[in-house]
C-alpha atoms as a PDB file:
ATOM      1  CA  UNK A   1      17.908  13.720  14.931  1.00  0.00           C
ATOM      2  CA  UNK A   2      14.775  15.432  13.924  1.00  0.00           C
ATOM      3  CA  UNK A   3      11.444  13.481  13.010  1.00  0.00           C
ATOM      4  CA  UNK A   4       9.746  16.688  11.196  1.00  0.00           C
ATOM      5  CA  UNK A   5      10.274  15.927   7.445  1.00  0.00           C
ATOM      6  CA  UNK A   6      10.667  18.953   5.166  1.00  0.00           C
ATOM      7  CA  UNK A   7       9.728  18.949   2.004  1.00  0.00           C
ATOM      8  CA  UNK A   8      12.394  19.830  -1.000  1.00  0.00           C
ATOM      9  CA  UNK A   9      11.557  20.095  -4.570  1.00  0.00           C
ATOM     10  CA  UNK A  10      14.536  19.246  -7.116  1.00  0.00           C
ATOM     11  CA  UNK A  11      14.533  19.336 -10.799  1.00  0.00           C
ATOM     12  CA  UNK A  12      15.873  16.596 -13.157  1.00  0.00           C
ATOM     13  CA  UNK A  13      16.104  17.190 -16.648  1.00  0.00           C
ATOM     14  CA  UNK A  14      13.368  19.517 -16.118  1.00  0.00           C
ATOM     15  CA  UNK A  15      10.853  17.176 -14.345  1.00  0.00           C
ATOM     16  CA  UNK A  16      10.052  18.543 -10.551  1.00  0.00           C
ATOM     17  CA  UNK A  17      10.323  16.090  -8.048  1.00  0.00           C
ATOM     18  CA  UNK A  18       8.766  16.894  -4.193  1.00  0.00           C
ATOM     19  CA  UNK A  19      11.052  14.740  -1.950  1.00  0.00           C
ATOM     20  CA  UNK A  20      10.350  14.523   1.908  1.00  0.00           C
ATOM     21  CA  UNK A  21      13.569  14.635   4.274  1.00  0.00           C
ATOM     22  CA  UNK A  22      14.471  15.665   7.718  1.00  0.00           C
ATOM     23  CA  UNK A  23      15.792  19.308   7.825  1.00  0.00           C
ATOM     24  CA  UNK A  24      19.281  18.298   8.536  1.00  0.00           C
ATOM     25  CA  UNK A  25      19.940  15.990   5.206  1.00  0.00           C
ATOM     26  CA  UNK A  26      18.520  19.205   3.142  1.00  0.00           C
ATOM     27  CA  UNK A  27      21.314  20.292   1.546  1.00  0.00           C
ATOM     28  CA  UNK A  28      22.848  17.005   1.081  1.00  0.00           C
ATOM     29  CA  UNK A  29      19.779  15.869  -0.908  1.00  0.00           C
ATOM     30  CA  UNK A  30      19.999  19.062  -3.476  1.00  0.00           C
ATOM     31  CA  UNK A  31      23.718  18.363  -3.392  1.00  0.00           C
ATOM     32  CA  UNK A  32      23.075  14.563  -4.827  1.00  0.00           C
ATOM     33  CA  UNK A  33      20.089  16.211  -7.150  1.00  0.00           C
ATOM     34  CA  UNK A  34      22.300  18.286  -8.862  1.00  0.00           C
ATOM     35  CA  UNK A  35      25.017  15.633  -9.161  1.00  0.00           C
ATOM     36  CA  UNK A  36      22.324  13.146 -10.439  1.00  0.00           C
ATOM     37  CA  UNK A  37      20.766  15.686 -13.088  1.00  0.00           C
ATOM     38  CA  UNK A  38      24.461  16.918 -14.178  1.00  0.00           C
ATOM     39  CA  UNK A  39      25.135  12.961 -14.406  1.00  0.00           C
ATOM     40  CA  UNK A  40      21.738  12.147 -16.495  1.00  0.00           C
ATOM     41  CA  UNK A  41      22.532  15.406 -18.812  1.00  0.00           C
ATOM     42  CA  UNK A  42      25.782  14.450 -19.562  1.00  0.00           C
ATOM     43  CA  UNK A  43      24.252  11.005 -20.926  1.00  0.00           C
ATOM     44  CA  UNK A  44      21.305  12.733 -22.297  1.00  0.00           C
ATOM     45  CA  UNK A  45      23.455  15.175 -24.636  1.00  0.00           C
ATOM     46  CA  UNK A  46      25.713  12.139 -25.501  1.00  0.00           C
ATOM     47  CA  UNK A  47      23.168  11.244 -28.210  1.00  0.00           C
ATOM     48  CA  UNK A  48      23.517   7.500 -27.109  1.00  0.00           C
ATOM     49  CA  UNK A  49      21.101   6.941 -24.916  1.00  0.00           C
ATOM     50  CA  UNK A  50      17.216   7.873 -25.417  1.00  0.00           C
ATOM     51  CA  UNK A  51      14.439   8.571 -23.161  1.00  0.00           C
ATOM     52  CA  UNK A  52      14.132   9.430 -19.335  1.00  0.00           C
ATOM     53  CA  UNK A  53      13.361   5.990 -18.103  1.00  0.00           C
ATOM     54  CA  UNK A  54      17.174   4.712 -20.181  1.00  0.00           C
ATOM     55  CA  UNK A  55      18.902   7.829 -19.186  1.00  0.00           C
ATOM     56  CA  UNK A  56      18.130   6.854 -15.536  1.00  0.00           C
ATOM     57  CA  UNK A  57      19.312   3.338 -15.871  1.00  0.00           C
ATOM     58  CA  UNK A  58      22.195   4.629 -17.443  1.00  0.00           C
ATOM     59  CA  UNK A  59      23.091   6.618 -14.374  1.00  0.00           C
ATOM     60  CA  UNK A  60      21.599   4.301 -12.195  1.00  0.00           C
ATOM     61  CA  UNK A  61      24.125   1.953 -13.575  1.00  0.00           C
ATOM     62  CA  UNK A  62      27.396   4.083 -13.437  1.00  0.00           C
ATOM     63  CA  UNK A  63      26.693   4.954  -9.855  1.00  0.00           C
ATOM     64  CA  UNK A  64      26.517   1.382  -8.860  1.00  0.00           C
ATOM     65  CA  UNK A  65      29.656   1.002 -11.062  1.00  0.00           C
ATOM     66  CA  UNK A  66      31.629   4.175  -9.025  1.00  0.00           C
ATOM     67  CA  UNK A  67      30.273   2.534  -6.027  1.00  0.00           C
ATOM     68  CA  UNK A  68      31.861  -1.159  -6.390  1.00  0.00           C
ATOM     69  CA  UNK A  69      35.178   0.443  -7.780  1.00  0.00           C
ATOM     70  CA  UNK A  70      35.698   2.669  -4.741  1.00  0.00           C
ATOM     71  CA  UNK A  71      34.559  -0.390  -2.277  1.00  0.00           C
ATOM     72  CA  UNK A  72      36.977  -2.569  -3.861  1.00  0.00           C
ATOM     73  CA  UNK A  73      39.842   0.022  -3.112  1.00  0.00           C
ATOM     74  CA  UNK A  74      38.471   0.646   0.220  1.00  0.00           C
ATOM     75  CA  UNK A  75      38.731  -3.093   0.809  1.00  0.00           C
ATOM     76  CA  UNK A  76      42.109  -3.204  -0.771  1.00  0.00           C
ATOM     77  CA  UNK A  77      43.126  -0.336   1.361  1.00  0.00           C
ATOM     78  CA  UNK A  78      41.739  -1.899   4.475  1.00  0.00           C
ATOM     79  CA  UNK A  79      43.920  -5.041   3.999  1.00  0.00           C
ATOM     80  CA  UNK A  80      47.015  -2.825   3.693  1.00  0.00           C
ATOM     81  CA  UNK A  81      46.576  -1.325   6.497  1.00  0.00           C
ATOM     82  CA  UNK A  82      45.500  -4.406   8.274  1.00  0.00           C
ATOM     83  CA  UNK A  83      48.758  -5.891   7.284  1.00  0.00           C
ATOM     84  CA  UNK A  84      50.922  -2.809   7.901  1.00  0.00           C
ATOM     85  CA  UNK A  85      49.051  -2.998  11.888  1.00  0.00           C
ATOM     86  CA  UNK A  86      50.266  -6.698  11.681  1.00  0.00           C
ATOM     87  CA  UNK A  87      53.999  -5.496  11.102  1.00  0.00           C
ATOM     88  CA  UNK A  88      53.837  -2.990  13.478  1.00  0.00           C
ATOM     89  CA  UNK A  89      52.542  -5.045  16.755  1.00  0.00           C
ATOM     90  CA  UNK A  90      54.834  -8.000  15.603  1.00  0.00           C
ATOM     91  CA  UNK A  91      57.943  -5.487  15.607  1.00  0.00           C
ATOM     92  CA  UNK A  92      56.666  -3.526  18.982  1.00  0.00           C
ATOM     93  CA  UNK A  93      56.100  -7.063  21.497  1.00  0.00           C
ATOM     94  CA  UNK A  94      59.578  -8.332  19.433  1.00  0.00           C
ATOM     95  CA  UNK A  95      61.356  -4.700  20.918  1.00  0.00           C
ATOM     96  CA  UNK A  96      59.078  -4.905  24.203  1.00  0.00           C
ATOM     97  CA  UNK A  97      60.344  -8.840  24.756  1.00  0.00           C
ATOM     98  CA  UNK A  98      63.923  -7.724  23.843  1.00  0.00           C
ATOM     99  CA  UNK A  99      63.875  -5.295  26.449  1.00  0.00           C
ATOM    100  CA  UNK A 100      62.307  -7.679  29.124  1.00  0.00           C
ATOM    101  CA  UNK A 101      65.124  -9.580  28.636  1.00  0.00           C
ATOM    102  CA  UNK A 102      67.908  -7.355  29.131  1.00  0.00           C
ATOM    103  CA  UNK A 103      66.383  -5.837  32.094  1.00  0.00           C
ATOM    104  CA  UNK A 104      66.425  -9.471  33.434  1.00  0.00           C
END
């Protein structure tokens, strides 16, 4: 990984931002800008919520949201397949002793 830091500028909600970030997360970083100021519009033009500093907490707030929701599957997916592994080993030493025995 690089230590030279390049700098990006990214626009949200027509504020310019100059972010520092090692050439190789470049395009990753506009890629979350956009997302972010596509994100903040969409609450912007909702009429709901007012002001830049809201607007961000808004978004701050459904990202953390997204976040938890898609750990909590990840978790829930993680025990399934846990469990499924379980199954699996139980099921292969239960076919590997059977056959241990009749080769006895």
């Amino acid at each position: 990984m690089s230590t030279d830091l390049s700098r990006v500028s990214i626009r949200i909600l027509e504020k310019e931002y100059h972010v520092s970030c090692p050439p190789e997360e470049r395009a990753a970083l506009l890629d979350s800008a956009e997302f972010l100021n596509r994100r903040m519009r969409e609450i912007r033009d909702s009429g709901k919520v007012v002001g830049l500093d809201r607007i961000a907490v808004m978004a701050a707030l459904n990202f953390a949201n997204d976040l938890l929701q898609v750990r909590g599957r990840d978790e829930s997916l993680e025990k399934d397949v846990a469990g499924r592994l379980r199954t699996l080993c139980e099921r292969a030493e239960t076919a590997l002793a059977r056959g241990q025995q009749l080769e006895l």
